[in-house]
PDB file of N, CA and C in Angstrom:
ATOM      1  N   UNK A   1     128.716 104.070 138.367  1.00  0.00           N
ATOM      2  CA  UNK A   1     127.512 104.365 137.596  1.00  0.00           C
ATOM      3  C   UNK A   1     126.889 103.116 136.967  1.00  0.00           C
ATOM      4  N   UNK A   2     127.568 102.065 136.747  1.00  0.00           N
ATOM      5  CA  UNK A   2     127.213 100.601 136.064  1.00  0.00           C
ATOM      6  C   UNK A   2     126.404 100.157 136.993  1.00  0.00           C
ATOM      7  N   UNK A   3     126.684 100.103 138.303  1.00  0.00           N
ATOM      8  CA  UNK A   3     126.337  99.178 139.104  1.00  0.00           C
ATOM      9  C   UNK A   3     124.901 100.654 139.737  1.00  0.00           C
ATOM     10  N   UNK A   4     125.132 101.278 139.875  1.00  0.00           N
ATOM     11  CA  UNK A   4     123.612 102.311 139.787  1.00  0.00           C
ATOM     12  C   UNK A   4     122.676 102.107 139.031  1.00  0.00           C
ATOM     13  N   UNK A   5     123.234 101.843 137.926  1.00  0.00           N
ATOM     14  CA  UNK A   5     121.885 101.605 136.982  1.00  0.00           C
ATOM     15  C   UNK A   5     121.766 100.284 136.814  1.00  0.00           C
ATOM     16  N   UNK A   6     122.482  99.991 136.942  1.00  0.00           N
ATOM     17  CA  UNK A   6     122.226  97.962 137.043  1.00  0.00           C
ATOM     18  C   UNK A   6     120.733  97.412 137.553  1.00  0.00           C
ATOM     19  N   UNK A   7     120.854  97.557 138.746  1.00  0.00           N
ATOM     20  CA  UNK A   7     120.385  97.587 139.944  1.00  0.00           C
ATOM     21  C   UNK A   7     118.535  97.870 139.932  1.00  0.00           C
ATOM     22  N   UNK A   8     118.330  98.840 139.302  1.00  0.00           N
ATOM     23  CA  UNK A   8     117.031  99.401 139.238  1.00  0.00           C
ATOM     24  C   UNK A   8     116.721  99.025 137.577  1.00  0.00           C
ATOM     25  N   UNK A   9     117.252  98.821 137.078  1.00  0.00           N
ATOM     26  CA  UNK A   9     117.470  98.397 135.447  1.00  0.00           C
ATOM     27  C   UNK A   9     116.480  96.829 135.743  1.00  0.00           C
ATOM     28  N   UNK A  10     117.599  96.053 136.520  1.00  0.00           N
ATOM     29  CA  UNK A  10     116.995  94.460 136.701  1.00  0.00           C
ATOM     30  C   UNK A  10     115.746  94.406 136.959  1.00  0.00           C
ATOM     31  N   UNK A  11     114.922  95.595 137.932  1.00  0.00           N
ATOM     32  CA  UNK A  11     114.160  95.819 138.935  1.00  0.00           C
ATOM     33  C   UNK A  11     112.649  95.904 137.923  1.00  0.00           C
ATOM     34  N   UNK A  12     113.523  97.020 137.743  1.00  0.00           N
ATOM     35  CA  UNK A  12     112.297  97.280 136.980  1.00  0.00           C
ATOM     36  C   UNK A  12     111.723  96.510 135.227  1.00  0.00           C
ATOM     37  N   UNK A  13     112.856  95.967 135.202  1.00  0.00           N
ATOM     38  CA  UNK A  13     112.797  94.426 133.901  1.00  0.00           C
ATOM     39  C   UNK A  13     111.688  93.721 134.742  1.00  0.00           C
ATOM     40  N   UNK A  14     112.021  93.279 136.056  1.00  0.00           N
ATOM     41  CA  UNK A  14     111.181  91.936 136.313  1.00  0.00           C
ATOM     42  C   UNK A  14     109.615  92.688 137.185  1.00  0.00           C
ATOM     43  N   UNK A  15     109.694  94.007 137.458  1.00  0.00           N
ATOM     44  CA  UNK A  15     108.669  94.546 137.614  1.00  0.00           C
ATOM     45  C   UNK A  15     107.930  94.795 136.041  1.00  0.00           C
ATOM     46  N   UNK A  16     108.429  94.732 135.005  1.00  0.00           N
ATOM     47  CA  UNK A  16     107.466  94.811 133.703  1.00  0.00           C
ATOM     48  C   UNK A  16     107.136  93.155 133.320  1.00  0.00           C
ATOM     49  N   UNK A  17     107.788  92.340 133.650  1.00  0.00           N
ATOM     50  CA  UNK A  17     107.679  91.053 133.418  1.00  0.00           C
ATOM     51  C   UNK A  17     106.448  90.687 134.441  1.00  0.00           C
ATOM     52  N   UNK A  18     105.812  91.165 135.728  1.00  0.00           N
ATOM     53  CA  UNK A  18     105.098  91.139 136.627  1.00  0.00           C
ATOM     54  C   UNK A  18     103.860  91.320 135.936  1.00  0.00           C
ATOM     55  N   UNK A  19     104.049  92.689 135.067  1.00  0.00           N
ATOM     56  CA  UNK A  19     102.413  93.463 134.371  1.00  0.00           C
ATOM     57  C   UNK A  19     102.533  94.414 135.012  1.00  0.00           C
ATOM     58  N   UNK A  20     103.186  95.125 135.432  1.00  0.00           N
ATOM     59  CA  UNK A  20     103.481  96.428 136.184  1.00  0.00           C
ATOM     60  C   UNK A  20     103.721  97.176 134.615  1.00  0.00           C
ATOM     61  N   UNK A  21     102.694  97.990 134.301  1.00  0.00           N
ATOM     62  CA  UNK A  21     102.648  99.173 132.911  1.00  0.00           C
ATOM     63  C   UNK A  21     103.978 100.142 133.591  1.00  0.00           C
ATOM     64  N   UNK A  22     104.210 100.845 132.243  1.00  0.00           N
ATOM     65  CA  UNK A  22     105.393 101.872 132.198  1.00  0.00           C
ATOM     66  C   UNK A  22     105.027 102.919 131.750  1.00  0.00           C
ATOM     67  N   UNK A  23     105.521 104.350 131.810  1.00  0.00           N
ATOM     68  CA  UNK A  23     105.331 105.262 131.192  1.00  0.00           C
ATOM     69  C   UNK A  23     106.311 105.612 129.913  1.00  0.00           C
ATOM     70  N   UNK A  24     106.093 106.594 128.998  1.00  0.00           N
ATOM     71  CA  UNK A  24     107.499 106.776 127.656  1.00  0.00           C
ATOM     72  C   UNK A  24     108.850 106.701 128.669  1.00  0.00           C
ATOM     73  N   UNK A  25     108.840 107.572 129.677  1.00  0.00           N
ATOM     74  CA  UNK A  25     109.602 108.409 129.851  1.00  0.00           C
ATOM     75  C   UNK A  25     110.766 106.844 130.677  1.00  0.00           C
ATOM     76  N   UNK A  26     110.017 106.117 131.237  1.00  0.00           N
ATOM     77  CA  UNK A  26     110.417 104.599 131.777  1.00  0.00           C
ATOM     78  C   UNK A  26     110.804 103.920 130.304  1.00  0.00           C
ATOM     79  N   UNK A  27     110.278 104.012 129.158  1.00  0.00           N
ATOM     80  CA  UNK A  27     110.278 102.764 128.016  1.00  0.00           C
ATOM     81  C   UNK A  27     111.840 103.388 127.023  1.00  0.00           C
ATOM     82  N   UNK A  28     111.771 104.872 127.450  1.00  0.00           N
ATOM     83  CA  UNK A  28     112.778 105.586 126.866  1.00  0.00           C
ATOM     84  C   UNK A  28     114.269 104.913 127.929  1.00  0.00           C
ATOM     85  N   UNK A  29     113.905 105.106 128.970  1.00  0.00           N
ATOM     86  CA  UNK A  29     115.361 105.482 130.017  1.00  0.00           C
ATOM     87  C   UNK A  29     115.725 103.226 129.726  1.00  0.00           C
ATOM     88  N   UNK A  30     114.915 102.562 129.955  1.00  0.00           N
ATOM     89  CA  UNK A  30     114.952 101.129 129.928  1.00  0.00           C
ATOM     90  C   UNK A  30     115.451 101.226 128.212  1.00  0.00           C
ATOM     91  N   UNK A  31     115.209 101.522 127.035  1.00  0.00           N
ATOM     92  CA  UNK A  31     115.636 101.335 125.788  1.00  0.00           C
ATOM     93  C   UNK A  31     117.278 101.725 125.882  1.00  0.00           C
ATOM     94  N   UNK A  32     117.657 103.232 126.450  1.00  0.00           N
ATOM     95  CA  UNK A  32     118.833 103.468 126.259  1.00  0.00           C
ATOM     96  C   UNK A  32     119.933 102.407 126.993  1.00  0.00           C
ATOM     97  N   UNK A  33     118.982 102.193 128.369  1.00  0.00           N
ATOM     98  CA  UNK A  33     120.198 101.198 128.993  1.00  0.00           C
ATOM     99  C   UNK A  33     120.513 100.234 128.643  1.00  0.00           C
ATOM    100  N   UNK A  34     119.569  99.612 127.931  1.00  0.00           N
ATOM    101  CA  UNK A  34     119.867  98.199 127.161  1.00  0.00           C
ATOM    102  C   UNK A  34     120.924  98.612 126.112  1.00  0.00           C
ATOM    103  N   UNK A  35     120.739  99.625 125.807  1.00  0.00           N
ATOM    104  CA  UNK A  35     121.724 100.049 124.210  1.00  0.00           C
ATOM    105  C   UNK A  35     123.021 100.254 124.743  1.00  0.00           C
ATOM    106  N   UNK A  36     123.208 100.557 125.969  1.00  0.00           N
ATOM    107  CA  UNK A  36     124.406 100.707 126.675  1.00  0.00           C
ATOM    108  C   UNK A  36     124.992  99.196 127.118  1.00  0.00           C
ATOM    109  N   UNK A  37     123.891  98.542 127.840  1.00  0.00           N
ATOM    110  CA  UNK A  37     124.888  97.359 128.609  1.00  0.00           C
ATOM    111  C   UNK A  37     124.830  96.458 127.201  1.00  0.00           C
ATOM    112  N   UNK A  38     123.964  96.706 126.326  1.00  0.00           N
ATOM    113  CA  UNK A  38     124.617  95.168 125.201  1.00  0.00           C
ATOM    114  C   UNK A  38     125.816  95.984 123.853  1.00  0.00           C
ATOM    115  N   UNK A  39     126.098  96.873 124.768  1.00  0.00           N
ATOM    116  CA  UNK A  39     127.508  97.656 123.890  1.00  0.00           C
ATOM    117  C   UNK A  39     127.131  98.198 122.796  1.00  0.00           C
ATOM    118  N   UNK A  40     125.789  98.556 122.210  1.00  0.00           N
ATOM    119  CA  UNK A  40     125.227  99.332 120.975  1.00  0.00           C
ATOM    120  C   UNK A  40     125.997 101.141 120.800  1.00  0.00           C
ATOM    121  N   UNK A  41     125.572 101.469 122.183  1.00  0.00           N
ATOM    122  CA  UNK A  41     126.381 103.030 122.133  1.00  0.00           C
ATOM    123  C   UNK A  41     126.870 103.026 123.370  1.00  0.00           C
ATOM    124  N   UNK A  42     127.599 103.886 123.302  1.00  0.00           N
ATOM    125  CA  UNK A  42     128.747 104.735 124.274  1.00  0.00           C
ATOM    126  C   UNK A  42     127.437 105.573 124.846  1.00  0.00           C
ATOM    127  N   UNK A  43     127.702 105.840 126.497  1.00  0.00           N
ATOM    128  CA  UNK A  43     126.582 106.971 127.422  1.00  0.00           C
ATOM    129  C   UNK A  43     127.684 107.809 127.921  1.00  0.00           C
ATOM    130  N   UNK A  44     127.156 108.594 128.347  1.00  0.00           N
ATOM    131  CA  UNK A  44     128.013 109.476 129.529  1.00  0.00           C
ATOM    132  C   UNK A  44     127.575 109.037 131.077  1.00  0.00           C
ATOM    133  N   UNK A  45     128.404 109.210 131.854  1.00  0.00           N
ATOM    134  CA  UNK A  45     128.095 108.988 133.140  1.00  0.00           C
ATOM    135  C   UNK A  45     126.723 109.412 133.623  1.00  0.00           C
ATOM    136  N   UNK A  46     126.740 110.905 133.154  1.00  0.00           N
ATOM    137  CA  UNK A  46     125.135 111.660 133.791  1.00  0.00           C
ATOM    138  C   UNK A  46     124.738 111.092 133.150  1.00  0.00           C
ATOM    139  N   UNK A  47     124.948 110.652 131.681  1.00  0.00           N
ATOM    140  CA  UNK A  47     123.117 110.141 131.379  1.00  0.00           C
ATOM    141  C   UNK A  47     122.201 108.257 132.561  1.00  0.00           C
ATOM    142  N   UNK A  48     123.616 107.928 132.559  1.00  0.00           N
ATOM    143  CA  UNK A  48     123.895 106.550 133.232  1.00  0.00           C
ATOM    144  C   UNK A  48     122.882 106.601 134.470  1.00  0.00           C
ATOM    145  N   UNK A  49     123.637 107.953 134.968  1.00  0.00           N
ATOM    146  CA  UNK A  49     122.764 107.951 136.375  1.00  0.00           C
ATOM    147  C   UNK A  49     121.364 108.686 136.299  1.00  0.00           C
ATOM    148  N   UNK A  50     120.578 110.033 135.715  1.00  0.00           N
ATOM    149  CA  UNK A  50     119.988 109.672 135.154  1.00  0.00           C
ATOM    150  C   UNK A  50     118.840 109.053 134.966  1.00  0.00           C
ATOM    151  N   UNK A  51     118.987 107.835 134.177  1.00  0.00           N
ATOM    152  CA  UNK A  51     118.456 106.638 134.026  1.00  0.00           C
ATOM    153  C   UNK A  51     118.149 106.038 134.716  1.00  0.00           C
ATOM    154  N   UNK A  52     119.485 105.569 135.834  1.00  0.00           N
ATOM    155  CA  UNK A  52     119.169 104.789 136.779  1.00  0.00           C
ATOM    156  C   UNK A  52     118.522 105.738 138.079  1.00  0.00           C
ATOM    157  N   UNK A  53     118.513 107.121 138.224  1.00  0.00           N
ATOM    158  CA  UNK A  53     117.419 107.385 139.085  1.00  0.00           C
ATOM    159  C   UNK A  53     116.038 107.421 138.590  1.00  0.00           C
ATOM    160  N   UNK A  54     115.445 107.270 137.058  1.00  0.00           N
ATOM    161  CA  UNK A  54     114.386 107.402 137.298  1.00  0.00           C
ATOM    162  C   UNK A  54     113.904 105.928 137.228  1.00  0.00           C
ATOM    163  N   UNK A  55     114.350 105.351 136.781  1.00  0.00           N
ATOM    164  CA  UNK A  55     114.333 103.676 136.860  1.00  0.00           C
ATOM    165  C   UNK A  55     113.841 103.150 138.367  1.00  0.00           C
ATOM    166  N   UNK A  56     114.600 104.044 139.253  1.00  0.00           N
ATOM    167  CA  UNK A  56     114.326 103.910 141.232  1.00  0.00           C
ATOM    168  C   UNK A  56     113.167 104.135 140.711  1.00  0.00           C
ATOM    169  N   UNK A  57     113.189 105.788 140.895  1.00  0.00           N
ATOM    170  CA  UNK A  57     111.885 106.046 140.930  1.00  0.00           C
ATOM    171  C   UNK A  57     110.603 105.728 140.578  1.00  0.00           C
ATOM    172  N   UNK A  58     110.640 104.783 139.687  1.00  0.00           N
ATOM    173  CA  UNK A  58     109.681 103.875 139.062  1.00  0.00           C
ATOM    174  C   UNK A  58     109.453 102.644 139.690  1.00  0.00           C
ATOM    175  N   UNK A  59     110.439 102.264 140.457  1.00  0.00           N
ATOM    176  CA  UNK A  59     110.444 100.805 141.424  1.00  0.00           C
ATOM    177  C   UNK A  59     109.441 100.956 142.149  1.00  0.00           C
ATOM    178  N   UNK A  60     109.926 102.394 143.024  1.00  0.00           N
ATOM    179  CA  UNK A  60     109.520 102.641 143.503  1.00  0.00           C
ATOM    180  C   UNK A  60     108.036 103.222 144.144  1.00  0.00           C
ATOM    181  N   UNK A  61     107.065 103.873 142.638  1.00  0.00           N
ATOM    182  CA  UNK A  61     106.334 104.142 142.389  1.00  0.00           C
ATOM    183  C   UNK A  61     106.219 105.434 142.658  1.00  0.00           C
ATOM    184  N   UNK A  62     106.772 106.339 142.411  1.00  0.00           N
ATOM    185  CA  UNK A  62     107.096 107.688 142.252  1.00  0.00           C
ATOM    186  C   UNK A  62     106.696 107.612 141.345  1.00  0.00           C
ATOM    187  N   UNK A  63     106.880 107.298 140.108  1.00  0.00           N
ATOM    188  CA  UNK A  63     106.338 107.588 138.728  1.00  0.00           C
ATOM    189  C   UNK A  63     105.845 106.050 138.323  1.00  0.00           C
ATOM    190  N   UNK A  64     105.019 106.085 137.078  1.00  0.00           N
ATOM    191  CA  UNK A  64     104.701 105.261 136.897  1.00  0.00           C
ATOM    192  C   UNK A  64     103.202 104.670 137.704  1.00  0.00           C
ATOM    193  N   UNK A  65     103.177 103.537 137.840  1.00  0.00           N
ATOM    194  CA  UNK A  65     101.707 102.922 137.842  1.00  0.00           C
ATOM    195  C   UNK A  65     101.296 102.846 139.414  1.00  0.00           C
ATOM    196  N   UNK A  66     102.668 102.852 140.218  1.00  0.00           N
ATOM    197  CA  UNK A  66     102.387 103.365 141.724  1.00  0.00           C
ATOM    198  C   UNK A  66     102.639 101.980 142.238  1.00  0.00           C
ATOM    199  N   UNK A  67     103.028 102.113 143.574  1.00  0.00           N
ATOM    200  CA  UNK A  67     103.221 100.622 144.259  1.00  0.00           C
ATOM    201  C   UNK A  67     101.958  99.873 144.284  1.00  0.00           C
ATOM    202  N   UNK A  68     102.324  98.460 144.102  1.00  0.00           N
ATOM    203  CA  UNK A  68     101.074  97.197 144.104  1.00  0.00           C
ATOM    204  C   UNK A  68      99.860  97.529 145.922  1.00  0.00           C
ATOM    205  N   UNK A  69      99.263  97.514 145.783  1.00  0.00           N
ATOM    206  CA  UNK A  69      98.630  97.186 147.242  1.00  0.00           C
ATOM    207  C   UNK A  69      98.369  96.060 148.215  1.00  0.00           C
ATOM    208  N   UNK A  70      99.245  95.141 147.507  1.00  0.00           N
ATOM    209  CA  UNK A  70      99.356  93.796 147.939  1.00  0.00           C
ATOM    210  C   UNK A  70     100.844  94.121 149.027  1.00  0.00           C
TER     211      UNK A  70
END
């Protein structure tokens, strides 16, 4: 589950570092994971994953601002 949410976590860090906008529901799931990997709170597995699927899904542009057209 670490390495699930890792993964789309990084992704979508350097896709907001790009100017790629977020939605709550992205600014929420990106707040908790940070609170998790810099050891603030304890998660549960489901929430872990979760996170890291909607995090994809945001890479991806399923949600969120939609893939670049470039």
């Amino acid at each position: 589950p670490y390495f699930m949410l890792a993964q789309p976590y990084i992704t979508a860090i350097l896709n907001i570092e790009s100017g790629a906008s977020t939605t709550i529901e992205v600014d929420e799931a990106l707040a908790g994971a940070t609170a998790y990997f810099t050891g603030e709170t304890e998660t549960s597995v489901a929430q872990l994953l979760v996170w890291g699927a909607l995090l994809d899904a945001y890479n991806e542009g399923e949600i969120g601002p939609g893939r670049c057209k470039d």
